[in-house]
Protein backbone atom coordinates (compact mmCIF):
# COMPACT_ATOMS: atom_id res chain seq x y z
CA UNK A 1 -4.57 55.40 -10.26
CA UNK A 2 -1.54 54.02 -11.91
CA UNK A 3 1.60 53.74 -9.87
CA UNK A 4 4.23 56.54 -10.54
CA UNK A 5 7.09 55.69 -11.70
CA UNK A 6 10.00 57.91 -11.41
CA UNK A 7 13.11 57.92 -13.15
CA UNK A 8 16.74 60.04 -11.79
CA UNK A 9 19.04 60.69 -14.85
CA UNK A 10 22.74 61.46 -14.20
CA UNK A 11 26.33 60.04 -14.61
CA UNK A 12 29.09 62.13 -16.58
CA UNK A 13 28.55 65.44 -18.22
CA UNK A 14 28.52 64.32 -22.21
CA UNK A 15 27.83 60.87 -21.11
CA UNK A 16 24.13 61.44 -23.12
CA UNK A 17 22.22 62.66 -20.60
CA UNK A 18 20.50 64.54 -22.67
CA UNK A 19 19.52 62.49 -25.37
CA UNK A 20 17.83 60.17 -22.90
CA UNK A 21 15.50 62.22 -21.95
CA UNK A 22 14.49 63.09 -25.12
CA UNK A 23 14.09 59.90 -26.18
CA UNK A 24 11.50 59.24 -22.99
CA UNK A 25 9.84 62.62 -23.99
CA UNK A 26 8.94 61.35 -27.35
CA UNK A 27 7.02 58.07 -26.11
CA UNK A 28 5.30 60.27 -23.51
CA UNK A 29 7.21 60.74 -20.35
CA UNK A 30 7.25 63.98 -18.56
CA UNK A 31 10.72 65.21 -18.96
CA UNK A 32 12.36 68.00 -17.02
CA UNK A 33 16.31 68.48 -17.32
CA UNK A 34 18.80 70.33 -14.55
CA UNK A 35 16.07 69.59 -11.51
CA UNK A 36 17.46 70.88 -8.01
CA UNK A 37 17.94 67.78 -6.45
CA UNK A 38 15.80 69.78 -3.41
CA UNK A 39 12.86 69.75 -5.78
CA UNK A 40 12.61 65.97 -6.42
CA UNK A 41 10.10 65.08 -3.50
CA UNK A 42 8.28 68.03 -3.97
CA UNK A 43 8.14 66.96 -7.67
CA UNK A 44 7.00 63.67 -6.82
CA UNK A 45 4.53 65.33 -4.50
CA UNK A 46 2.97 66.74 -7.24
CA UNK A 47 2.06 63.85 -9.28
CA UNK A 48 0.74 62.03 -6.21
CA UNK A 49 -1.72 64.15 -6.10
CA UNK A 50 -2.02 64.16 -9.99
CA UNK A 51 -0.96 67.48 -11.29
CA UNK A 52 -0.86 67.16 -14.36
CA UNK A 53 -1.29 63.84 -14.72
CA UNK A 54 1.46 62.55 -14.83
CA UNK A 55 2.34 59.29 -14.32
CA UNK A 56 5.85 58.15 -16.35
CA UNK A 57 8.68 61.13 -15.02
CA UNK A 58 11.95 60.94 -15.92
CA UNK A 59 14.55 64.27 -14.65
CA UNK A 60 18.13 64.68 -15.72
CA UNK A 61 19.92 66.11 -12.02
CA UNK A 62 23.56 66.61 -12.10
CA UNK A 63 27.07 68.11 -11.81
CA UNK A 64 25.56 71.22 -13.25
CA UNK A 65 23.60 72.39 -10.46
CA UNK A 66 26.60 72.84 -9.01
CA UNK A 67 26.13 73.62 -4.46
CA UNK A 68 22.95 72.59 -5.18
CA UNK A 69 23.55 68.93 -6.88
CA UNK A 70 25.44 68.34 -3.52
CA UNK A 71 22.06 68.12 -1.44
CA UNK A 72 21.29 64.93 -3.79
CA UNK A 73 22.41 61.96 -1.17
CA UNK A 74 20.28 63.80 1.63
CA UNK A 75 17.01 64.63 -1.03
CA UNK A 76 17.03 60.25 -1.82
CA UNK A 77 17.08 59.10 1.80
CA UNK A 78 14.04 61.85 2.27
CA UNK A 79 12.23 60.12 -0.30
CA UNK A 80 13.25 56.78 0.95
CA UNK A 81 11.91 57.54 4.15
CA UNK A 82 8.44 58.84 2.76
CA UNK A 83 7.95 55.37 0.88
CA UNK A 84 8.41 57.35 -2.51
CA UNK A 85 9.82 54.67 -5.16
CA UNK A 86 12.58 56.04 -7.97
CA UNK A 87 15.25 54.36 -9.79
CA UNK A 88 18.56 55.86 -11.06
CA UNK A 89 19.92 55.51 -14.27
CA UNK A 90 23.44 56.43 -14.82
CA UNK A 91 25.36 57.35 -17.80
CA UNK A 92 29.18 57.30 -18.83
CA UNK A 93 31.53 56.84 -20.87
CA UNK A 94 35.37 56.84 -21.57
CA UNK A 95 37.45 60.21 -20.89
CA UNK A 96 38.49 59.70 -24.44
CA UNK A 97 35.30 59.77 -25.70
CA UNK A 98 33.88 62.47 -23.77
CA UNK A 99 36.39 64.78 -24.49
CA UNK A 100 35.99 64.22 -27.89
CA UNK A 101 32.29 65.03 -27.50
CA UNK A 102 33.39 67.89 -26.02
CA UNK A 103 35.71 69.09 -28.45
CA UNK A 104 32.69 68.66 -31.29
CA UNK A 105 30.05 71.01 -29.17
CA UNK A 106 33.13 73.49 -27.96
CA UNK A 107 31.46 73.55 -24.45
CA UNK A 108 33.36 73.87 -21.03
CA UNK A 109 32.85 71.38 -18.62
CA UNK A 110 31.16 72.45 -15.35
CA UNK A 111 33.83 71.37 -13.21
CA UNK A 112 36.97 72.76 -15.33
CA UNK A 113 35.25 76.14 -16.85
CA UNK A 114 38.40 77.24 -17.16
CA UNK A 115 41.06 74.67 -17.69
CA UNK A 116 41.23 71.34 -19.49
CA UNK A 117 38.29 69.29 -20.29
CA UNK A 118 39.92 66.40 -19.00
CA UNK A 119 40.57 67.60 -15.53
CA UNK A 120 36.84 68.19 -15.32
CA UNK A 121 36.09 64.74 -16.02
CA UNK A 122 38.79 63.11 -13.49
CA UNK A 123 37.24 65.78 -11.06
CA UNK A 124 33.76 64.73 -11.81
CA UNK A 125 33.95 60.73 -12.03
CA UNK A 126 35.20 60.93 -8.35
CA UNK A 127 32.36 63.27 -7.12
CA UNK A 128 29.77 60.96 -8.77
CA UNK A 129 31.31 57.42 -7.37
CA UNK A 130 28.95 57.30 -4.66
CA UNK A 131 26.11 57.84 -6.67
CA UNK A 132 27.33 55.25 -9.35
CA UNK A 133 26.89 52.78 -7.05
CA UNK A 134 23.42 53.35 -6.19
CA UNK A 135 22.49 53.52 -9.65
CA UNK A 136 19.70 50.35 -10.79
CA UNK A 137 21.20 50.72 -14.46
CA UNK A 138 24.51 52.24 -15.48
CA UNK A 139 25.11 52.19 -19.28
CA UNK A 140 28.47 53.13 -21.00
CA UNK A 141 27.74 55.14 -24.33
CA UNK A 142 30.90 54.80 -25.29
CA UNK A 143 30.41 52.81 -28.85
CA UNK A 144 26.60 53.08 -28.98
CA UNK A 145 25.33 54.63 -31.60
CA UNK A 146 21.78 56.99 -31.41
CA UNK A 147 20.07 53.64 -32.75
CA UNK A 148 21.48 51.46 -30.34
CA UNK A 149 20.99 53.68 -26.89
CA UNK A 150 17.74 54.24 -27.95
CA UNK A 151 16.92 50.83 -28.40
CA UNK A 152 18.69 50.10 -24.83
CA UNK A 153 16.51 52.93 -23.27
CA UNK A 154 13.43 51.14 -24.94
CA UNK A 155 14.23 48.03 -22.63
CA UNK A 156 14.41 50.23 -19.11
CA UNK A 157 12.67 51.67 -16.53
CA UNK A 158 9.03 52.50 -18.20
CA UNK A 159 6.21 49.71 -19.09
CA UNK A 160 5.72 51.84 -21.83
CA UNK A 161 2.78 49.71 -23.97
CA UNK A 162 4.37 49.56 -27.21
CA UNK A 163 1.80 51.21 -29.24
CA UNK A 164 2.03 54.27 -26.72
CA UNK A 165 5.27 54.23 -28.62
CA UNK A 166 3.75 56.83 -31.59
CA UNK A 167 1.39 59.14 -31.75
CA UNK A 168 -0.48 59.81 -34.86
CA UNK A 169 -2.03 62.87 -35.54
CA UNK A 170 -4.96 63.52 -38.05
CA UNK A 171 -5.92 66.81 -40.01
CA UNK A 172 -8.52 67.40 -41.77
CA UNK A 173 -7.82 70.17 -44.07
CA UNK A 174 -9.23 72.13 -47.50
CA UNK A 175 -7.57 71.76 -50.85
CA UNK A 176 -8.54 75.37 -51.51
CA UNK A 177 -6.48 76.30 -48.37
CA UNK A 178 -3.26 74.20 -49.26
CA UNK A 179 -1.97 71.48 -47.79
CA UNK A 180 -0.56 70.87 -44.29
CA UNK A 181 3.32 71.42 -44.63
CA UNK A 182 4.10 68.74 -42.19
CA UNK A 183 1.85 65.98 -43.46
CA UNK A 184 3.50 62.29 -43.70
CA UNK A 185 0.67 60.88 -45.41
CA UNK A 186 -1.60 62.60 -47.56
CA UNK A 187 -5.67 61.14 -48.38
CA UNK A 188 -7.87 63.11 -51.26
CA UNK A 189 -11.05 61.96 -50.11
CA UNK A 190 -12.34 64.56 -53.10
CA UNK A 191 -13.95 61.59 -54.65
CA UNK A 192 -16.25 61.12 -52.41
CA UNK A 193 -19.72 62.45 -52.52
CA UNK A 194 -19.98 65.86 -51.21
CA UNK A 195 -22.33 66.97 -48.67
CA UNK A 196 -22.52 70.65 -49.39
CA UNK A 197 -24.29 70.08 -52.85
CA UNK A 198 -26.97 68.87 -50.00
CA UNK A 199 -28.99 72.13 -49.19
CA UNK A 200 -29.95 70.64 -45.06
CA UNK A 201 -26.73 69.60 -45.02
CA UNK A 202 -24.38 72.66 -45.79
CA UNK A 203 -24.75 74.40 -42.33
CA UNK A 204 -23.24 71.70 -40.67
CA UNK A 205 -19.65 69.73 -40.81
CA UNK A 206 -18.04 66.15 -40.92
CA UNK A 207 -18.44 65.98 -37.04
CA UNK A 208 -22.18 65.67 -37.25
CA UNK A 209 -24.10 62.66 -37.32
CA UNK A 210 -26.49 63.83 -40.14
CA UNK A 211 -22.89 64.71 -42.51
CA UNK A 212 -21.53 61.31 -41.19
CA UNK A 213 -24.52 59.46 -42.13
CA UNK A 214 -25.29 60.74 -45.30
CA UNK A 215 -21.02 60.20 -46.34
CA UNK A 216 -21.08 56.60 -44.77
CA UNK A 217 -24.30 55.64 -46.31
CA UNK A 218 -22.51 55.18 -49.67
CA UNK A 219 -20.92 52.08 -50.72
CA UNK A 220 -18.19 53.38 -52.46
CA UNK A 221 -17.53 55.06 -48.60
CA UNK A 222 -17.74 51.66 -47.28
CA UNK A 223 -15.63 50.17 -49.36
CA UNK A 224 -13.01 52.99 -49.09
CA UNK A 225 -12.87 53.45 -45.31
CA UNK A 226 -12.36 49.90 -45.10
CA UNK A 227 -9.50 49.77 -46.67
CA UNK A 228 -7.86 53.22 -45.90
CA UNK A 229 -8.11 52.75 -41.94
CA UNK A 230 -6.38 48.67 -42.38
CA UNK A 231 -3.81 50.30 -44.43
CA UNK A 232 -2.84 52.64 -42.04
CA UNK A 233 -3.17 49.72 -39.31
CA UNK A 234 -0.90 47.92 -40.91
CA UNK A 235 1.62 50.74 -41.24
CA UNK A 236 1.95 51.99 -37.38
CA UNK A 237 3.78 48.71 -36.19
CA UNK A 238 6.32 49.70 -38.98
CA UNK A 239 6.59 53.25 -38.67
CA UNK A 240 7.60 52.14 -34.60
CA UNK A 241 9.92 49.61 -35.89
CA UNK A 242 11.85 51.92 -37.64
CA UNK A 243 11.59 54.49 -34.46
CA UNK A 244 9.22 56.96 -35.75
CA UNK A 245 7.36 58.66 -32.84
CA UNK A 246 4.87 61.21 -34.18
CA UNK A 247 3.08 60.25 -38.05
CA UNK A 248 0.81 63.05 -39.27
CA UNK A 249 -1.64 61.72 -41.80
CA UNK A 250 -3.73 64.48 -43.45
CA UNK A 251 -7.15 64.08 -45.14
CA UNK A 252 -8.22 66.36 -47.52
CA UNK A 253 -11.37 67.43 -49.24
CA UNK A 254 -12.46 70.54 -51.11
CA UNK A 255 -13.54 72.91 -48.37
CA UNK A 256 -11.84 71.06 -45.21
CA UNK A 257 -15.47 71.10 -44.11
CA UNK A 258 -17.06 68.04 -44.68
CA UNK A 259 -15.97 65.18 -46.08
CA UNK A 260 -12.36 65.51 -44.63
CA UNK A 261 -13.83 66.24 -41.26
CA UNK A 262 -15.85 62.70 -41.37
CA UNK A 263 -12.99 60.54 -42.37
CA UNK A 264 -10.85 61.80 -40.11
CA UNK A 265 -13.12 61.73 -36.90
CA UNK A 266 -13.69 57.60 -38.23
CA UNK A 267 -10.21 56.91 -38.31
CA UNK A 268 -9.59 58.49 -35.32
CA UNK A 269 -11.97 56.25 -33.65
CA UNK A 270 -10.74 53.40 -35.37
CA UNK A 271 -7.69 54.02 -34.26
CA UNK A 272 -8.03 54.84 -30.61
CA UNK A 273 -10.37 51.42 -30.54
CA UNK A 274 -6.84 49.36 -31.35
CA UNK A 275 -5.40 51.60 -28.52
CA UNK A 276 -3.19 54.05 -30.54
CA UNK A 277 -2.71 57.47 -29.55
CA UNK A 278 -4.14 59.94 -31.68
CA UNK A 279 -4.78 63.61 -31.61
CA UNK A 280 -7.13 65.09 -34.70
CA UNK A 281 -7.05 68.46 -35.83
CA UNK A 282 -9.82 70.02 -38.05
CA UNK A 283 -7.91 73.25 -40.06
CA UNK A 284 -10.68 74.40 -42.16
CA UNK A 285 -13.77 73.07 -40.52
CA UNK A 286 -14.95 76.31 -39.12
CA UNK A 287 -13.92 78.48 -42.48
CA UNK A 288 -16.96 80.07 -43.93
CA UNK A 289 -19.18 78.04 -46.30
CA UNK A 290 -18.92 80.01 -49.46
């Protein structure tokens, strides 16, 4: 069993709180925002005993849970004392700019519902000094742009393996059905010779061995494959350059029964043997054959 590693999110409300955790959400953290600070052991409980299986948690906890957030000192020397291993990240930025920020949203601050933004802030940075200065990172937003936190965030706190980075998705789909709206990529794998002209053959789909055999079997398959599946390898490492975290690449053929269905369990094999992520989704596999 992997070891758990646990990530505490706070600092300044409009600081980009947030944002961070949506940015750990999309390369696969489990991600809960506004946790009771009470609920953080029992949280970490939980994946000891691998609920869920997760390993990589990150949780936002601050000024917002307002009587409650004031249990958080007492909640991190429980855990301390249990051997339970988290780091704190903490986020701020200048009043100017988070008053601004607030301004653009039109949102009250938690501590100032009432009155000026900027009295909410003073009143805030001096309930959170204590916890600043446990914090392991502490990163000032002030000037960073989306590109540039993320890319900061990137750097901290989770071994992420880069490749976990994306996750690629494959459908399989019909022609006769349409096409998947959200498709990045689309294949027409039309050309390819097609299995329900085969009398044995049409009862079954692209996920059985006697269809995969009998589409594989032909050079012009080969030959195809080959190329289509390096392509595509040579494409991930620049879609996660760029910061892409989810590419959908759908492969169509006429019925979304057969050839489709082969190609796209191949490539998702291919693809999980370079250790990508990949989920695959037949649409029209189980559509009747006429």
């Amino acid at each position: 069993m992997n070891e758990i590693q646990f990530l505490i999110i706070t600092g300044m409300s409009g600081a980009g709180k947030t944002l961070a955790l949506k940015i750990y959400e999309d390369q696969g953290a489990f991600c809960i925002d506004n946790l009771p600070p009470a609920l953080l052991s029992k949280l970490y409980e939980l994946c000891l005993q691998g609920a869920g299986g997760a390993q990589k948690i990150a949780v936002v906890t601050d000024i917002r849970g307002g009587e409650f957030f004031n249990a958080l000192s007492e909640e991190l020397k429980l855990m301390e004392s249990k051997g339970y291993r988290y780091q704190i990240l903490f986020l701020e930025a200048s009043d100017d700019t988070l008053v601004r920020r607030y301004k653009e949203t039109r949102r009250r601050h938690p501590l100032a519902p009432e009155g000026r933004v900027l009295d909410g802030i003073v009143a805030e940075r001096e309930k959170l000094e204590e916890l600043r200065g446990k914090a392991n990172k502490i990163i000032n937003t002030t000037d960073l742009s989306r590109e540039q936190f993320k890319d900061i965030l990137g750097e901290q706190f989770f071994s992420f393996n880069r490749l976990e980075r994306i996750t690629t998705t494959i459908i399989s789909f019909g022609y006769k059905y349409g096409l998947p709206l959200d498709a990045d990529i689309v294949m027409d794998v039309r050309f390819l010779p097609n299995p329900h002209y085969v009398h044995s053959l049409q009862p079954f789909t692209g996920s059985d061995p006697e269809v995969q055999e009998y589409i594989v079997k032909w050079p012009v398959a080969e030959r195809f494959m080959d190329k289509f599946f390096n392509l595509i390898l040579m494409l991930l490492p620049c879609y996660i350059n760029e910061g892409k975290t989810h590419l959908t690449i759908a492969i169509g053929c006429t019925g979304g029964r057969h050839r489709s269905v082969a190609v796209g369990d191949k490539l998702a094999e291919f693809l999980k043997d370079k250790d990508y992520r990949v989920k695959v989704e037949h649409r029209d596999k189980t559509k009747s054959v006429i």
